[in-house]
N, C-alpha and C. Protein backbone atom coordinates (compact mmCIF):
# COMPACT_ATOMS: atom_id res chain seq x y z
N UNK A 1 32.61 -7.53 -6.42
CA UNK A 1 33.46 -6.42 -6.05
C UNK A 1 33.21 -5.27 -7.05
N UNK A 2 33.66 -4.31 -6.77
CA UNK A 2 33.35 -2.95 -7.46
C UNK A 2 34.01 -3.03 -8.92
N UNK A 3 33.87 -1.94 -9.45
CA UNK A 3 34.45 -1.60 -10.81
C UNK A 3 35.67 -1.49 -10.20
N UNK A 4 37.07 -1.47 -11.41
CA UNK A 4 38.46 -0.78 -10.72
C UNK A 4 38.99 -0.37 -11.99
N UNK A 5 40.00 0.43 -11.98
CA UNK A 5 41.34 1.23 -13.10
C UNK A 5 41.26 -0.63 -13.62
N UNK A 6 41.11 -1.61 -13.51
CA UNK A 6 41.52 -2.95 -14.13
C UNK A 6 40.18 -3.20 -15.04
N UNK A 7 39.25 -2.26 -14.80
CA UNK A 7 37.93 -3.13 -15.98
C UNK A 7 38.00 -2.16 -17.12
N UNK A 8 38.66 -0.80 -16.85
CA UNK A 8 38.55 0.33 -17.98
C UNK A 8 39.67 -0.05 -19.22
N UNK A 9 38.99 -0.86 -20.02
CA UNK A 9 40.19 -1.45 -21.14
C UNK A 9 41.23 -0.75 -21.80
N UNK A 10 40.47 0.72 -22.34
CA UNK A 10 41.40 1.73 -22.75
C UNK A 10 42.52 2.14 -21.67
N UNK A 11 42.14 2.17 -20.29
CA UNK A 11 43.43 2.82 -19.23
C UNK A 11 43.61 1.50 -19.07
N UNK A 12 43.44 0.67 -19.17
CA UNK A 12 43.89 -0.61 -18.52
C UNK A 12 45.07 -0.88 -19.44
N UNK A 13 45.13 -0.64 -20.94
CA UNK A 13 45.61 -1.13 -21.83
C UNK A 13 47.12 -0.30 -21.75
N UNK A 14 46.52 0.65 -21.89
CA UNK A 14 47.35 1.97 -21.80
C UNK A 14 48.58 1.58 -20.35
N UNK A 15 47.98 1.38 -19.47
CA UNK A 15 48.65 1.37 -18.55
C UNK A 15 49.61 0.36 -18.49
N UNK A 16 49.47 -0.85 -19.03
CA UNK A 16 49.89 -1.81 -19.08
C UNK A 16 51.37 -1.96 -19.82
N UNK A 17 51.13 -0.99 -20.59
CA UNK A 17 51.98 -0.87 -21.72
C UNK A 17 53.16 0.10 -20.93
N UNK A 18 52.38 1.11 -20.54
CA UNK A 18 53.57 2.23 -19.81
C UNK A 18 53.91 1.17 -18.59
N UNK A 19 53.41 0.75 -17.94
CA UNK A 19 53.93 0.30 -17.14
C UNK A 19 55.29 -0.87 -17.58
N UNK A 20 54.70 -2.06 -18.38
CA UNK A 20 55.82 -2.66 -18.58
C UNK A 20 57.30 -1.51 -19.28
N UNK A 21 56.94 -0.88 -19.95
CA UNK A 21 57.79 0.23 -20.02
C UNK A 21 58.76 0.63 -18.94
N UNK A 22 57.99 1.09 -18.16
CA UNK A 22 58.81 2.03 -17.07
C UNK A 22 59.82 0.55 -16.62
N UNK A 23 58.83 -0.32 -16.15
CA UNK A 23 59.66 -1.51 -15.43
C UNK A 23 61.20 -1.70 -16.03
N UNK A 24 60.82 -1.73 -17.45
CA UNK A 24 62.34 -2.15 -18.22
C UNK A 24 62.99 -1.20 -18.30
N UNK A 25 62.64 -0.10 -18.29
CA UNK A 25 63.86 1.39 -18.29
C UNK A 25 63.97 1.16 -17.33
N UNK A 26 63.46 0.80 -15.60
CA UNK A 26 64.09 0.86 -14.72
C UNK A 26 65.49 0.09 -14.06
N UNK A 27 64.88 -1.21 -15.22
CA UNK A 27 66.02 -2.42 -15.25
C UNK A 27 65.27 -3.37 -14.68
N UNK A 28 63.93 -3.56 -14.19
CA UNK A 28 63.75 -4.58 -13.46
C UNK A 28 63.09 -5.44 -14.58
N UNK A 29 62.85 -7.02 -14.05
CA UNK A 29 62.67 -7.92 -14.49
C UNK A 29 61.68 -9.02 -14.08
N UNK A 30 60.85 -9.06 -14.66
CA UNK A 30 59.71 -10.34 -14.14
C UNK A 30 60.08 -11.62 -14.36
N UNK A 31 59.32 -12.56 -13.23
CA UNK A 31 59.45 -13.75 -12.98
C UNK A 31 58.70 -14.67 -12.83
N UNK A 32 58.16 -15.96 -13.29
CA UNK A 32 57.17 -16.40 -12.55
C UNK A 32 55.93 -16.53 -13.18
N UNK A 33 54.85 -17.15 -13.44
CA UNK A 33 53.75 -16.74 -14.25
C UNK A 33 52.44 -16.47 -13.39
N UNK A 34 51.51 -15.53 -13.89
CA UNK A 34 50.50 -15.24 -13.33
C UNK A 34 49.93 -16.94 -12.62
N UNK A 35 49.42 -16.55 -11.68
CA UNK A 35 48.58 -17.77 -11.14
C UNK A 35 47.23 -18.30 -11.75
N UNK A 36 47.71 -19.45 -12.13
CA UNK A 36 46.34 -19.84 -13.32
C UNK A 36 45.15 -20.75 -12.40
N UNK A 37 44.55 -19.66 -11.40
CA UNK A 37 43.63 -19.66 -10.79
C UNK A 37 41.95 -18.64 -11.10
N UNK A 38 41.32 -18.96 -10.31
CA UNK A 38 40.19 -17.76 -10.56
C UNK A 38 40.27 -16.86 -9.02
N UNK A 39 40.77 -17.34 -8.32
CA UNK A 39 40.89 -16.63 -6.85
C UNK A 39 42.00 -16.95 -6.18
N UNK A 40 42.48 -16.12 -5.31
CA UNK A 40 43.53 -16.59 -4.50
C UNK A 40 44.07 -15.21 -3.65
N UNK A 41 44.37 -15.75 -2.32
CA UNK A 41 45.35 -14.37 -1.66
C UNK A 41 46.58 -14.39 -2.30
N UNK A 42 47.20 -13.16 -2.40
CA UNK A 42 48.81 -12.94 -2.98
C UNK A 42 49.27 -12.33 -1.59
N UNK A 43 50.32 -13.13 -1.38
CA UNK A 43 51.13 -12.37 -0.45
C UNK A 43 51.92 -11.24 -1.19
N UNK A 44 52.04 -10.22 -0.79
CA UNK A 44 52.52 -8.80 -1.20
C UNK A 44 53.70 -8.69 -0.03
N UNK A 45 54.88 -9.32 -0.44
CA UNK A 45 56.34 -9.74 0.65
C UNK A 45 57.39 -9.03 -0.08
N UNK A 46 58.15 -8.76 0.31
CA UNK A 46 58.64 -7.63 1.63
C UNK A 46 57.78 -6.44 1.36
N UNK A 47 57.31 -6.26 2.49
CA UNK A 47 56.41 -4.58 2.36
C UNK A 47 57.72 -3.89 3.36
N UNK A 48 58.58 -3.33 2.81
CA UNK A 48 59.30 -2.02 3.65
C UNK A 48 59.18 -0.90 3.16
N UNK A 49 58.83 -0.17 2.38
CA UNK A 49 58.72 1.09 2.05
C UNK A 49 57.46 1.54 0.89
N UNK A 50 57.44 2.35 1.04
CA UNK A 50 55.86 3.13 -0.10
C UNK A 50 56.36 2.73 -1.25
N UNK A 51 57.61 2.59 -1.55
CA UNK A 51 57.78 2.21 -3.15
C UNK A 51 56.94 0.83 -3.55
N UNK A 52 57.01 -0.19 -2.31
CA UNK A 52 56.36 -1.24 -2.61
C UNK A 52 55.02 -1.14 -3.39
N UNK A 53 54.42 -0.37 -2.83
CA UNK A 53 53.00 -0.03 -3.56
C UNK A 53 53.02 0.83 -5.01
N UNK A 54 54.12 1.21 -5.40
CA UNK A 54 54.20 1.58 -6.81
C UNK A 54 54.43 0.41 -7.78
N UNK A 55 55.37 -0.63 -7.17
CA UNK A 55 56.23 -1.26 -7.99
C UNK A 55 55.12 -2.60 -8.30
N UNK A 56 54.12 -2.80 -6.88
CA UNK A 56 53.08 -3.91 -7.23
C UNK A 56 51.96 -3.47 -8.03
N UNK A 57 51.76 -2.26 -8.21
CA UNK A 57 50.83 -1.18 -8.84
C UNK A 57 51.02 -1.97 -10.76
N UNK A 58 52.61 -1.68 -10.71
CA UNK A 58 53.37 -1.94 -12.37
C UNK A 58 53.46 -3.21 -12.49
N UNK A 59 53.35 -3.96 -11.77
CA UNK A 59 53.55 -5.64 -11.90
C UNK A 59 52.19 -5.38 -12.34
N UNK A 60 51.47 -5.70 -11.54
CA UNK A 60 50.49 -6.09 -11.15
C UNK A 60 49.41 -5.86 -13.07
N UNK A 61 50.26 -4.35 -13.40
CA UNK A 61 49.09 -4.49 -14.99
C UNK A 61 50.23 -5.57 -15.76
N UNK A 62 51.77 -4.95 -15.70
CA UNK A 62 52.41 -5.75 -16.57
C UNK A 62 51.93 -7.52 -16.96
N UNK A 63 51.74 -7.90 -15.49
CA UNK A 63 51.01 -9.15 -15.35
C UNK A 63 49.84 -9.75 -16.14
N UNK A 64 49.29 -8.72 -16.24
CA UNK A 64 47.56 -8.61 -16.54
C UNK A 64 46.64 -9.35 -15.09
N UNK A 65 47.26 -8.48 -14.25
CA UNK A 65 46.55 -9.04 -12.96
C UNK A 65 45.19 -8.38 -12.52
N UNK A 66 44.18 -8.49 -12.44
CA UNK A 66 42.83 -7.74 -11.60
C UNK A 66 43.17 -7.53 -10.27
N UNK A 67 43.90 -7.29 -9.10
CA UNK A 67 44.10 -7.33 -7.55
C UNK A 67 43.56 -6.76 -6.84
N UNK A 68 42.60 -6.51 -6.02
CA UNK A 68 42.63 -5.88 -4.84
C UNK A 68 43.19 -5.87 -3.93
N UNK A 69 43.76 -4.90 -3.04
CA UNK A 69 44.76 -4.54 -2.15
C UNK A 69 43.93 -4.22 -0.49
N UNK A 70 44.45 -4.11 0.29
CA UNK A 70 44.17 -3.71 1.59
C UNK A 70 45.14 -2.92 2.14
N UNK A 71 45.05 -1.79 2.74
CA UNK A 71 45.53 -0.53 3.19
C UNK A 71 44.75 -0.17 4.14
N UNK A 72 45.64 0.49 5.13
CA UNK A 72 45.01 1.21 6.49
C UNK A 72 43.80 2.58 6.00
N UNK A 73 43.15 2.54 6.92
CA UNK A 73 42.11 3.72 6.22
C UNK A 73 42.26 5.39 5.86
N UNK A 74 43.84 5.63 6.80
CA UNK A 74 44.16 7.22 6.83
C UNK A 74 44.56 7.30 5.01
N UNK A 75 44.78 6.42 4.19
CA UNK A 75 45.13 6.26 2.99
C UNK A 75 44.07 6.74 2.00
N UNK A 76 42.82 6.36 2.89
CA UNK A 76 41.07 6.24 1.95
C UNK A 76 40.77 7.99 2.79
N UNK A 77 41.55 8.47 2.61
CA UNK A 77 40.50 9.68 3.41
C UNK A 77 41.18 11.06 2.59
N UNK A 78 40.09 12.04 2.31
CA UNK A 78 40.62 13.43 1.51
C UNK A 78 40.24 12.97 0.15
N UNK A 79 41.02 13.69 -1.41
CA UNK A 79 40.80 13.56 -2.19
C UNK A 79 41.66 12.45 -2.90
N UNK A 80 42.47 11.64 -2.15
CA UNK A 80 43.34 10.36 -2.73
C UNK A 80 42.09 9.12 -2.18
N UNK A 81 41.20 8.69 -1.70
CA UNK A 81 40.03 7.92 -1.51
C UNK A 81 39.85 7.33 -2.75
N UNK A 82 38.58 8.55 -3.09
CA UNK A 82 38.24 7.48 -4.59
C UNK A 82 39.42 7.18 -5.45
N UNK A 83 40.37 7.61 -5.55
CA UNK A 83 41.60 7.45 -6.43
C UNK A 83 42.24 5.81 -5.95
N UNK A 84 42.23 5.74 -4.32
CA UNK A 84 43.16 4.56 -4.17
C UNK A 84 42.07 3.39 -3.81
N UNK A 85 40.42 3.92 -4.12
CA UNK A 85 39.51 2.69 -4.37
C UNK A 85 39.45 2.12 -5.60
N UNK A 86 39.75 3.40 -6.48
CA UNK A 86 39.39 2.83 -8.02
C UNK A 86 41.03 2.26 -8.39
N UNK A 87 41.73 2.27 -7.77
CA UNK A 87 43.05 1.38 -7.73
C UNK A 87 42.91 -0.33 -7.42
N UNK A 88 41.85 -0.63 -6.74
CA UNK A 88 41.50 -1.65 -6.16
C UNK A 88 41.35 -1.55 -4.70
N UNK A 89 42.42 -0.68 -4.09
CA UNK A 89 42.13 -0.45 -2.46
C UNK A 89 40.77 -0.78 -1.88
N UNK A 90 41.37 -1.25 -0.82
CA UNK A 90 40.07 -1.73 0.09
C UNK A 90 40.88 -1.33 1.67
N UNK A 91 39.70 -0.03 2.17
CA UNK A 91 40.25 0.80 3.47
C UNK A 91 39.83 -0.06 4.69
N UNK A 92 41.10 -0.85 5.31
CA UNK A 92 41.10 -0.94 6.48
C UNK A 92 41.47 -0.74 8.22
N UNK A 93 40.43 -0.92 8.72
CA UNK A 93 40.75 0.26 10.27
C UNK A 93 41.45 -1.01 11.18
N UNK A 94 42.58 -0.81 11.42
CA UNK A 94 43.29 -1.44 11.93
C UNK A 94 43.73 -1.58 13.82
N UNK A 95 43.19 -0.23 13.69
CA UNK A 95 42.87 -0.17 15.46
C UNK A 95 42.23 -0.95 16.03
N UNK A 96 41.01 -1.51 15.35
CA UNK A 96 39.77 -2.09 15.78
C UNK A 96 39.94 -3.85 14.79
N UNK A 97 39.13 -4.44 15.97
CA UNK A 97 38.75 -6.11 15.41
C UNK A 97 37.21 -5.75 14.72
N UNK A 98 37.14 -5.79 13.38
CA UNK A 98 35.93 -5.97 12.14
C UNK A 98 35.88 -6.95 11.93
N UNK A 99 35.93 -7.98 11.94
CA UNK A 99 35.90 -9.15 11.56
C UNK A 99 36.41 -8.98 10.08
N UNK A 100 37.47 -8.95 9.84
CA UNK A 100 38.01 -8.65 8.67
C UNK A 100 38.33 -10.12 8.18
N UNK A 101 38.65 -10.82 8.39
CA UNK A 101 39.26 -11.99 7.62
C UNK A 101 38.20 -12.94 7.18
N UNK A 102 36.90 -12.94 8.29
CA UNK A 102 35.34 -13.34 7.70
C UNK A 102 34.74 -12.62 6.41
N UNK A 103 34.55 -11.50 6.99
CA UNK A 103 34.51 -10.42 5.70
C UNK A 103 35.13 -10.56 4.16
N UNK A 104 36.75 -10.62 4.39
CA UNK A 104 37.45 -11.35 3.31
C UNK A 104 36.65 -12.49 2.15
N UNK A 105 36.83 -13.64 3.43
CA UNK A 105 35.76 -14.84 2.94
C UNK A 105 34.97 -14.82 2.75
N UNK A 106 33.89 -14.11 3.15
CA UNK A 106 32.48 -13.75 2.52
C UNK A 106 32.85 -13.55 0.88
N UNK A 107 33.63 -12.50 0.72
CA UNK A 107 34.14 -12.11 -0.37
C UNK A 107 34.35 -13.01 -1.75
N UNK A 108 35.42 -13.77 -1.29
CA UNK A 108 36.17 -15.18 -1.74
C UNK A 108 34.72 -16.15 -2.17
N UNK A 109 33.76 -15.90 -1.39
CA UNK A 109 32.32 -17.18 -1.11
C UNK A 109 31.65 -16.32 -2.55
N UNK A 110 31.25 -15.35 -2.27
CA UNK A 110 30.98 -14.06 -3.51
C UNK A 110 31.02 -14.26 -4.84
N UNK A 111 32.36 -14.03 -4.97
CA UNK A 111 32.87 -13.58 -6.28
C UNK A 111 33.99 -14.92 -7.08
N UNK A 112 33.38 -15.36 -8.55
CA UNK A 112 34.14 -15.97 -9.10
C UNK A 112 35.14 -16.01 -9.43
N UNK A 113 35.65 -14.69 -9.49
CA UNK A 113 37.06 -14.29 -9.95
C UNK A 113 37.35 -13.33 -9.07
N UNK A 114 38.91 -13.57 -7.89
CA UNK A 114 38.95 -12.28 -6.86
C UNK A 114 40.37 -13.12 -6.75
N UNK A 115 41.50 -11.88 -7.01
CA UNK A 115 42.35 -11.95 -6.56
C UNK A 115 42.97 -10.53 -5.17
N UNK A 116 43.35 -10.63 -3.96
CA UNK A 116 43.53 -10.00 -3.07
C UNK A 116 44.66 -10.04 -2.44
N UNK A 117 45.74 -8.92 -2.80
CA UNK A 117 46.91 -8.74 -1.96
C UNK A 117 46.56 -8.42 -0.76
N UNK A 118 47.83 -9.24 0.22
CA UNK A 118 47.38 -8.79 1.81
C UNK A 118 49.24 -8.89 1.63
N UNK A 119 49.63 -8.13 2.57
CA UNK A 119 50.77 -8.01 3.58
C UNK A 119 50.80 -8.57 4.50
N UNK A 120 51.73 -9.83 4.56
CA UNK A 120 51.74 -10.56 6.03
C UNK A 120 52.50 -9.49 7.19
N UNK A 121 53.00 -8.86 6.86
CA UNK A 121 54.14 -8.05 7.87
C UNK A 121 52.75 -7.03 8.98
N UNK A 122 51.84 -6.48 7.62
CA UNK A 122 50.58 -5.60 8.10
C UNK A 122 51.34 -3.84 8.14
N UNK A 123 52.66 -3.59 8.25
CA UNK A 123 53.13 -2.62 8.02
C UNK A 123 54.35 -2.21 7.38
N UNK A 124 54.93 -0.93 6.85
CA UNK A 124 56.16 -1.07 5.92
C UNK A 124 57.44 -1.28 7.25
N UNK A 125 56.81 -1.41 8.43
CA UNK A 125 58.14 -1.16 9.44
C UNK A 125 58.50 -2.91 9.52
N UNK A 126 59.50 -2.40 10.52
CA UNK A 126 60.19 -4.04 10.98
C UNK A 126 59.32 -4.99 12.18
N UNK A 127 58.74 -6.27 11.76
CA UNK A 127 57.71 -6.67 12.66
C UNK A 127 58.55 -7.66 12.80
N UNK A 128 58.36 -8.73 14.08
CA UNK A 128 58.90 -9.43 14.23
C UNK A 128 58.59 -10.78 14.14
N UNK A 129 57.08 -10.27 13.47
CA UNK A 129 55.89 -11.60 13.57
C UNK A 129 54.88 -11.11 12.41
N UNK A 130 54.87 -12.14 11.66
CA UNK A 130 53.65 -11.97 10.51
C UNK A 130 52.67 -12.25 11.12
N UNK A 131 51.50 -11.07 9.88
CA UNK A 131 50.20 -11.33 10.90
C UNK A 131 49.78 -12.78 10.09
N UNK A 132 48.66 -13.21 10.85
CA UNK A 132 47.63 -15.08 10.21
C UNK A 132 46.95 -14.56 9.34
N UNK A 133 46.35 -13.21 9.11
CA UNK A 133 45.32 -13.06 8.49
C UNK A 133 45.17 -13.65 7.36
N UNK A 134 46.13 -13.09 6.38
CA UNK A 134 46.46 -14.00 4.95
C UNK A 134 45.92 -15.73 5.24
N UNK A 135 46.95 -16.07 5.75
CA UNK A 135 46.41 -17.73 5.87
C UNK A 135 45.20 -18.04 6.80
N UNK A 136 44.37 -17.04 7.07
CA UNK A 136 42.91 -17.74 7.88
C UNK A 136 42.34 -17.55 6.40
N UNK A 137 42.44 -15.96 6.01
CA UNK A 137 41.34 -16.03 4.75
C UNK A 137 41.37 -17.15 3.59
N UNK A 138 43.07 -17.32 3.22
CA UNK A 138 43.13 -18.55 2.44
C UNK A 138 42.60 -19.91 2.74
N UNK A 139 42.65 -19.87 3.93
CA UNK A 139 42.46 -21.77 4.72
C UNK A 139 40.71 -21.36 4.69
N UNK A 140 39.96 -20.27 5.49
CA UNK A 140 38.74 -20.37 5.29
C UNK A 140 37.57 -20.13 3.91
N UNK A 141 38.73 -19.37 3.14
CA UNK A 141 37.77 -19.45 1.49
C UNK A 141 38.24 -20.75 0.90
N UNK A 142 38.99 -21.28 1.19
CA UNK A 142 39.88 -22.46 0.58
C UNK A 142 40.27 -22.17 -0.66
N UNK A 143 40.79 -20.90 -0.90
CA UNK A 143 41.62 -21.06 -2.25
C UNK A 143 43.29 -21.01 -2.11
N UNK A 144 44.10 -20.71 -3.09
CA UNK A 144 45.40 -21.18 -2.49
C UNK A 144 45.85 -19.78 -2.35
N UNK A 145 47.45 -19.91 -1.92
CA UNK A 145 48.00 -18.43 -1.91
C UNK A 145 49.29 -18.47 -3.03
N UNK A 146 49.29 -17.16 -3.48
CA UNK A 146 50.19 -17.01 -4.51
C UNK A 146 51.11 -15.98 -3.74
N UNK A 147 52.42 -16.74 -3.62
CA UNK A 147 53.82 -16.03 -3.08
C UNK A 147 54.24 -14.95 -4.32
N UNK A 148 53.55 -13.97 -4.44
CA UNK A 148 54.73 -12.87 -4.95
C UNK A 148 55.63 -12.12 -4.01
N UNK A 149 56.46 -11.53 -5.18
CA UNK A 149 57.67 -11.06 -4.17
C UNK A 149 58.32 -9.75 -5.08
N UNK A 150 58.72 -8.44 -4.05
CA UNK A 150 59.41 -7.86 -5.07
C UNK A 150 60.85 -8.03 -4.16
N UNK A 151 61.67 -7.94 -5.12
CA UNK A 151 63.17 -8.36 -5.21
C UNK A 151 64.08 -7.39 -5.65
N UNK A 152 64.10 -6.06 -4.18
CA UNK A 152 65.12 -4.96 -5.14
C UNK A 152 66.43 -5.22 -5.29
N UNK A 153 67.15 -6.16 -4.49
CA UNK A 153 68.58 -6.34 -4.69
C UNK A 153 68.69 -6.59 -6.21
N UNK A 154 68.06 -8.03 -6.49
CA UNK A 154 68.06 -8.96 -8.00
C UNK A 154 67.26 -7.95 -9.18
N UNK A 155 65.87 -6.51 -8.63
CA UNK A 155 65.41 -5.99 -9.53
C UNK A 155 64.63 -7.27 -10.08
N UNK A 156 64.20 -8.10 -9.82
CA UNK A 156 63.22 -8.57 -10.18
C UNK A 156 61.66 -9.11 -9.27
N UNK A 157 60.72 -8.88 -9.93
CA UNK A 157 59.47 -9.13 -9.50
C UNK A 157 58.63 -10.32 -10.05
N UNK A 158 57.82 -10.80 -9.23
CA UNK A 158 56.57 -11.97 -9.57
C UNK A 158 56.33 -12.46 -8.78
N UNK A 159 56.19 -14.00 -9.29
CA UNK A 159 55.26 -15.19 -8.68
C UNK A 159 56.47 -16.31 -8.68
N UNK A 160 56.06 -16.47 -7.11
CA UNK A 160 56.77 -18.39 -6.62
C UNK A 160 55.75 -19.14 -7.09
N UNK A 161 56.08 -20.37 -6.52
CA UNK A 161 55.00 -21.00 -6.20
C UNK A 161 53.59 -21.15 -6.03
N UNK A 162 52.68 -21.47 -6.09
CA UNK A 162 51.45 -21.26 -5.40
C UNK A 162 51.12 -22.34 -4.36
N UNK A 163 50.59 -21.53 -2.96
CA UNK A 163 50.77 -22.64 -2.30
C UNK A 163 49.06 -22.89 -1.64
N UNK A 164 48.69 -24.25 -1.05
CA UNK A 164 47.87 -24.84 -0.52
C UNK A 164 47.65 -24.59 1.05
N UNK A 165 47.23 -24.00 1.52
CA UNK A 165 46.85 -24.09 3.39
C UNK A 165 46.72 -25.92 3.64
N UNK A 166 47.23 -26.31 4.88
CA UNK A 166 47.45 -27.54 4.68
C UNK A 166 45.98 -27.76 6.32
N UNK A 167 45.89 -26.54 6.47
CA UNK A 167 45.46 -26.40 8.44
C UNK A 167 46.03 -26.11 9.55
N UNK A 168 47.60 -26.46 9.05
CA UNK A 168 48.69 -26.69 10.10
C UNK A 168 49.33 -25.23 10.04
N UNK A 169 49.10 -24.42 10.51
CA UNK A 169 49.66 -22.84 10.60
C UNK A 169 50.84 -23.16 10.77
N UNK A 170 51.33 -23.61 11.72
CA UNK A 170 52.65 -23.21 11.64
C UNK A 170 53.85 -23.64 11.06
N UNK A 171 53.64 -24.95 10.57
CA UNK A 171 54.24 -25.78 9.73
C UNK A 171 54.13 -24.85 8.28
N UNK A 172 53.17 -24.27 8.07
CA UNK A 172 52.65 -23.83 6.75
C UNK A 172 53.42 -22.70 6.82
N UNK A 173 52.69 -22.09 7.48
CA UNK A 173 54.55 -19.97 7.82
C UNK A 173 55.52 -20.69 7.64
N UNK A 174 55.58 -22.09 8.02
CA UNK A 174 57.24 -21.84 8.10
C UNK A 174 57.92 -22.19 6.29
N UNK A 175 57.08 -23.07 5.54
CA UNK A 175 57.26 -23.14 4.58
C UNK A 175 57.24 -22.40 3.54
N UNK A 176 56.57 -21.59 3.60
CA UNK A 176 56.00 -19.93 2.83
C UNK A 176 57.09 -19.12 3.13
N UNK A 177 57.32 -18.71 4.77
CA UNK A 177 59.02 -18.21 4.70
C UNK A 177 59.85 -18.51 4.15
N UNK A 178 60.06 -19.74 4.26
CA UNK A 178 61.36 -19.66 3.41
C UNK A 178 61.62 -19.90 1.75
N UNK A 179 60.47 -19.56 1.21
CA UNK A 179 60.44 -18.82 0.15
C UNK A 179 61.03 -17.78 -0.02
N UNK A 180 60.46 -16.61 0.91
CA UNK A 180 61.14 -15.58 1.03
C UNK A 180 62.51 -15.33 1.50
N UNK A 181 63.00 -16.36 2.19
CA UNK A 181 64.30 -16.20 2.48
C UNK A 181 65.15 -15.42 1.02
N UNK A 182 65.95 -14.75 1.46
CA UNK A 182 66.92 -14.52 0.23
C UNK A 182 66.23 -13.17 -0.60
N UNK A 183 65.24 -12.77 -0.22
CA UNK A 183 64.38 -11.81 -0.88
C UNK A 183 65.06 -10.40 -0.61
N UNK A 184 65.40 -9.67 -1.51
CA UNK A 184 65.66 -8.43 -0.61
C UNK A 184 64.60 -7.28 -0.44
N UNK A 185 63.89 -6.51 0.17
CA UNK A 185 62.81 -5.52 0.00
C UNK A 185 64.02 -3.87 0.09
N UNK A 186 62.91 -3.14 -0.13
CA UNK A 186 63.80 -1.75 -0.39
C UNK A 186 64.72 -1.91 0.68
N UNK A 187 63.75 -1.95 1.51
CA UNK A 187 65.11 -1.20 3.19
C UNK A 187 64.84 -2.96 3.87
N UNK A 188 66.29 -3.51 3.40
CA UNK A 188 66.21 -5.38 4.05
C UNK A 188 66.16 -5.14 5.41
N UNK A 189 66.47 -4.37 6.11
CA UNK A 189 66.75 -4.25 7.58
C UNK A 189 65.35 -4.57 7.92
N UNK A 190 64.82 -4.22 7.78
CA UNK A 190 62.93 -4.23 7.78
C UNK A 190 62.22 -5.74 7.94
N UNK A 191 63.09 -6.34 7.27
CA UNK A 191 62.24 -7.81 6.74
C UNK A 191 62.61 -8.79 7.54
């Protein structure tokens, strides 16, 4: 995978620092310990509003996490592009079937060390159905998935569990949900 804002030690360092900063003036609170893996999908749960992507932005150094993210492509276009590639972003066209979740795994097959937020929801609105993608790429790279969560009611952020694809999709959503049960995201109506 490419260079990112995560290999530049000086901004990396820097950032890390302001960031855990801001987090604690804001009041929020981490949870959970980084996943002591070399790869894995992170679920990025509740996605309801753009703040989400600030607040996993500040975890994410506070953590000392490397992540790449996935975002729709109107995000990668103009002069915010290289800005939200060298973030980790990775622009995807969502109108269209790319074989994205192969692609993923290619990825995962790739690279020794790759951690990759996906959004099961796929948007900040109210869905009524998570997308599979997350759990095909996990079940077909075979690495596990790491349940993070941000938590605005409680103000706190991190890591559940880490969990195993078992094959059984639906048995497996249903167990991963209710993790999230109890979670609140900015706007709960959403989730």
């Amino acid at each position: 995978m490419r260079r990112t804002i995560f290999d530049t030690p000086v901004i990396n360092t820097t950032l890390r620092l302001l960031s855990s900063g801001i987090l604690k003036l804001a009041g929020w609170k981490k949870e959970g310990q980084l996943p002591a893996v070399d790869k894995c999908v992170v679920i990025a749960a509740p996605h309801t509003s753009n703040w989400d992507f600030i607040f996993m932005m500040l975890m994410a150094f506070s953590f000392r996490l490397k992540v790449f993210w996935m975002g729709k492509n109107s995000l990668f276009k103009g002069p915010m592009g290289p800005i939200m590639h060298f973030l980790g972003g990775i622009s995807v066209e969502r109108s269209k079937h790319t074989g994205l979740v192969q692609q993923t795994i290619d990825q995962f097959n790739q690279n020794n060390n790759l951690f990759i937020a996906l959004s099961p929801e796929g948007t900040r609105g109210k869905v009524t159905k998570w997308k599979s993608g997350f759990y095909h790429v996990a079940a077909g790279a075979n690495v596990p998935i790491a349940m993070s969560f941000l938590d605005y009611k409680r103000k706190v952020a991190g890591f559940g569990p880490m969990f195993h694809p078992t094959g059984d999709y639906e048995k497996d959503l249903a167990e991963i949900q209710a993790f999230y049960r109890g979670v609140s995201g900015k706007n709960p109506s959403r989730f």
